[in-house]
Each structure stands twice: as C-alpha cells, then as structure tokens.
C-alpha atoms as a PDB file:
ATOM      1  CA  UNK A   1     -51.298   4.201  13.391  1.00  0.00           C
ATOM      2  CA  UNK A   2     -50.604   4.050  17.070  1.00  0.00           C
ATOM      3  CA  UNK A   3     -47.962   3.565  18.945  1.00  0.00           C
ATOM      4  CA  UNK A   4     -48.484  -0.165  19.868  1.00  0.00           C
ATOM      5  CA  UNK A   5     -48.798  -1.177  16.442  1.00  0.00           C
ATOM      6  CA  UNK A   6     -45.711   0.637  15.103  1.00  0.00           C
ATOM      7  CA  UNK A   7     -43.642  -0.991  17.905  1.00  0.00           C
ATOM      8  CA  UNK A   8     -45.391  -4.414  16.781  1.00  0.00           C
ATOM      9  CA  UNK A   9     -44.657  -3.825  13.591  1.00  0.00           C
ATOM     10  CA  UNK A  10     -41.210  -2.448  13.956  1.00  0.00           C
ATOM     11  CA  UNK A  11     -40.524  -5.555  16.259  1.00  0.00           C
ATOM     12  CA  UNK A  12     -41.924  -7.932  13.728  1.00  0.00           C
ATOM     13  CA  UNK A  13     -39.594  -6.548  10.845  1.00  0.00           C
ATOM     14  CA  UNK A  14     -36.492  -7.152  13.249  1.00  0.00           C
ATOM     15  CA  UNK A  15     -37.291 -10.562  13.993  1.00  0.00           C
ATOM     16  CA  UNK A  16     -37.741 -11.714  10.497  1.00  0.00           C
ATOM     17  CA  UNK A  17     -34.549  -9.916   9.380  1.00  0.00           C
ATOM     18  CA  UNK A  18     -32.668 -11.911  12.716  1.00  0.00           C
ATOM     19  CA  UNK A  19     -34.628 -15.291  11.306  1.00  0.00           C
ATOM     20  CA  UNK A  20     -33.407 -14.676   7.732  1.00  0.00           C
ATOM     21  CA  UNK A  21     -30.067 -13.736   8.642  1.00  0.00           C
ATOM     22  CA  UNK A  22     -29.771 -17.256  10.847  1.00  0.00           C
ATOM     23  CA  UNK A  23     -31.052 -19.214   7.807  1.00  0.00           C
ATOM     24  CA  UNK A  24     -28.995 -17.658   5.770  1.00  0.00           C
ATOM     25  CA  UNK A  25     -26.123 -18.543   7.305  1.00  0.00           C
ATOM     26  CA  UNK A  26     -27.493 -22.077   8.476  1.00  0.00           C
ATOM     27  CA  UNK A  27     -27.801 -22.825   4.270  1.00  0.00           C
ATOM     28  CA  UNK A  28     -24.752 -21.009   2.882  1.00  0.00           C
ATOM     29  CA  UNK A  29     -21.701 -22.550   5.287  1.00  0.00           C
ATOM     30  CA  UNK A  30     -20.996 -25.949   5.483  1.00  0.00           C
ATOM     31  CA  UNK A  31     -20.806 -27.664   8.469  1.00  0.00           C
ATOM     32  CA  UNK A  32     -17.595 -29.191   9.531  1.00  0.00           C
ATOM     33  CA  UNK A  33     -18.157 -33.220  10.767  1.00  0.00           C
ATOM     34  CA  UNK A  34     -18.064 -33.042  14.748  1.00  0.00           C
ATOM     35  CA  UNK A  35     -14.681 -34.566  15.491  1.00  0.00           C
ATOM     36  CA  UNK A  36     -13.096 -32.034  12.623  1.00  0.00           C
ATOM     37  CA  UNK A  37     -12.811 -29.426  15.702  1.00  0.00           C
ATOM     38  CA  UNK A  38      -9.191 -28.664  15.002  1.00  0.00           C
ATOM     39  CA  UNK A  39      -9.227 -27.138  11.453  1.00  0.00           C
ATOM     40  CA  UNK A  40      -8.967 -23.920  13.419  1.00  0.00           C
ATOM     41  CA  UNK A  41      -6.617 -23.942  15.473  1.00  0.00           C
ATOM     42  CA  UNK A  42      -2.640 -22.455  14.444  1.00  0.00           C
ATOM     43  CA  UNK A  43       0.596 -24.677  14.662  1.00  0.00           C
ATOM     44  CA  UNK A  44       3.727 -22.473  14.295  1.00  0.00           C
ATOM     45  CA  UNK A  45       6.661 -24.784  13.346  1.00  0.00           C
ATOM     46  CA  UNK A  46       9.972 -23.160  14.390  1.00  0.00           C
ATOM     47  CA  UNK A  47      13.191 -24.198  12.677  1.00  0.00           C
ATOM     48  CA  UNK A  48      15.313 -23.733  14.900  1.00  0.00           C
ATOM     49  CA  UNK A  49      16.139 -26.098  17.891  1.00  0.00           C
ATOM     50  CA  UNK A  50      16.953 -24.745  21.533  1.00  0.00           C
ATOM     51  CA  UNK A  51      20.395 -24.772  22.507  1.00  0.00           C
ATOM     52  CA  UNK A  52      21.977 -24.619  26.102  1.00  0.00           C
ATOM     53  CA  UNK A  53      23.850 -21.714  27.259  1.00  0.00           C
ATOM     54  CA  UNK A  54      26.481 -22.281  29.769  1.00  0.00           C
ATOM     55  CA  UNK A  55      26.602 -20.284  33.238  1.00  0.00           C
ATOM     56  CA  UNK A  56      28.994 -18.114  33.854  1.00  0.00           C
ATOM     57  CA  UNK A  57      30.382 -17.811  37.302  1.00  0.00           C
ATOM     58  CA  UNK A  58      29.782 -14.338  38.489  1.00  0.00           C
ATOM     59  CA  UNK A  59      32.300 -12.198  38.759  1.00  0.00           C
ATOM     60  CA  UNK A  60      33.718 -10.703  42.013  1.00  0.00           C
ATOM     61  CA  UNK A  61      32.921  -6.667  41.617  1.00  0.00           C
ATOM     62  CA  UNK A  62      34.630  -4.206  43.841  1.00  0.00           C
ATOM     63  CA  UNK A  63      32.754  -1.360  44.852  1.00  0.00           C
ATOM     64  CA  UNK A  64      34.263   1.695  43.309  1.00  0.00           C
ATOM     65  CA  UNK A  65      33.378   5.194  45.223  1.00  0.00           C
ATOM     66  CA  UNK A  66      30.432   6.714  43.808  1.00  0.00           C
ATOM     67  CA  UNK A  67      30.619   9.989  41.530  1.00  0.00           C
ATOM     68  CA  UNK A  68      29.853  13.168  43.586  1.00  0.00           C
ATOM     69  CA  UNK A  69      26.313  14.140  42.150  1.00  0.00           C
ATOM     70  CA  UNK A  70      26.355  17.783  40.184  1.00  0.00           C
ATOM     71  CA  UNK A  71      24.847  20.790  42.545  1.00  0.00           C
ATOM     72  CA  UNK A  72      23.097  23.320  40.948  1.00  0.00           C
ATOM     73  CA  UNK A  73      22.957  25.881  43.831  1.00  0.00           C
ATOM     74  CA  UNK A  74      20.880  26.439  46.786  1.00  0.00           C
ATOM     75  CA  UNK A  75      17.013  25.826  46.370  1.00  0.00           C
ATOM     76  CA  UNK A  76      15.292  29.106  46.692  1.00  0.00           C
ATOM     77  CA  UNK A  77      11.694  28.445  46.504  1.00  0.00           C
ATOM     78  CA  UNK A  78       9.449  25.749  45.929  1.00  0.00           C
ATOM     79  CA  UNK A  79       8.111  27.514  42.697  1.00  0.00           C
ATOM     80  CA  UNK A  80       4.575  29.037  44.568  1.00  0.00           C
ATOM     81  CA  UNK A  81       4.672  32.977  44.449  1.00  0.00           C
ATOM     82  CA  UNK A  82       1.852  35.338  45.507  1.00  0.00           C
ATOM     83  CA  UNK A  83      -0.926  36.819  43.708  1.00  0.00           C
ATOM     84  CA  UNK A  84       0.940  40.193  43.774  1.00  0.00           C
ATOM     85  CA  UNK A  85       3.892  38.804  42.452  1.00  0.00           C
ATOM     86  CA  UNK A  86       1.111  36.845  39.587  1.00  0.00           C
ATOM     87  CA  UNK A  87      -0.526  39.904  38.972  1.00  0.00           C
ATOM     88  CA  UNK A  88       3.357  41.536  38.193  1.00  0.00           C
ATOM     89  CA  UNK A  89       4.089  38.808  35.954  1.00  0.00           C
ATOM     90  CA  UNK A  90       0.877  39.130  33.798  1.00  0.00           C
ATOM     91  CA  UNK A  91       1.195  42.299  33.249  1.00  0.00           C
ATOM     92  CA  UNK A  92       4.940  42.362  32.455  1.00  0.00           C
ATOM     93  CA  UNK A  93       3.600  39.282  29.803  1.00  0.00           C
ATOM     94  CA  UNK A  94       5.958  37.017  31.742  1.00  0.00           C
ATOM     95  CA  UNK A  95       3.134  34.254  31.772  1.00  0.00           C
ATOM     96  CA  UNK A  96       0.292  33.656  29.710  1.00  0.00           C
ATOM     97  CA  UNK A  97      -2.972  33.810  31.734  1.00  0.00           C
ATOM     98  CA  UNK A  98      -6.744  32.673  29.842  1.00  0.00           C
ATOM     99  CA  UNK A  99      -8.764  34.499  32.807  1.00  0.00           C
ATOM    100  CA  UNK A 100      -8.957  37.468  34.724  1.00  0.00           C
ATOM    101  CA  UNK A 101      -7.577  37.007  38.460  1.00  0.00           C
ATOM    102  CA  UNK A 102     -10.901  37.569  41.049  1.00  0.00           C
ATOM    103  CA  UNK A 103      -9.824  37.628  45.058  1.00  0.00           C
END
C-alpha cells in the first residue's frame, strides 16, 4: 500500500464516521417546531421587589491634621552590592547561590 491510498483510505473512514455521526444525531433528537425558539432560554424570578433608599445629605468633614508617618532611619543603600562583597557573602553562606560567579 502506498501512501496515496492510505491517505484515501484514511480520509474515506473519517468522512463516513462525520456522515454517521450527523445522521445519528439528525434521527435520535427531535426537532423543536420553528417558532418554539425559546425553550432555551433562563427566566430567574426574584422575590423580592426593589425598594428606594433615601439620600443622605453629606456631611460637612473637617480636615483633621494628618498622622506623622513612622521613620525607620536613614536609607543606606539601594540594596546593589559588589561582586566582592557577593563573593563574601557566598562563602560566609549568607545567600544561597545555584552557579559559580564567572567575571
């Protein structure tokens, strides 16, 4: 067998499975009558009826002064350090590193 005919076969064997399967269904459902379109659709009945809320007025607010904000010192750094400073920290097993350092 060739190529050509296993792809004609092959193809033949998916459209009769696609055919079957439409017929299939075609015979098995019913069909609903054309102006029964809305058998499908979802009504949610709620029990309860709306109810208006009055507006308030709003309120006058004073301003009040602002909380200081809590310092926690003077910034030192910006968290960068140098590879001499990395390669300290690796080997004091301050940091975890996964590969060797190469520069």
């Amino acid at each position: 067998m060739v190529w050509k005919q296993f792809l004609i076969v092959l193809a033949s064997c998916y459209a009769l499975y696609y055919a079957l399967n439409i017929f299939f269904d075609l015979f098995t459902h019913p069909r609903s009558a054309p102006g029964d379109q809305g058998s499908e659709d979802l009504v949610f009945q709620e029990p309860n009826s709306p109810t208006l809320v009055p507006v308030r007025a709003p309120e006058a607010k004073s301003s009040p002064s602002p909380a200081p904000a809590v310092q926690s010192g003077e910034l030192l750094s910006n968290g960068g350090c140098s590879i001499g400073e990395l390669q300290r920290l690796a080997r004091e097993e301050l940091i975890e590193y996964t590969k060797t350092l190469a520069f």
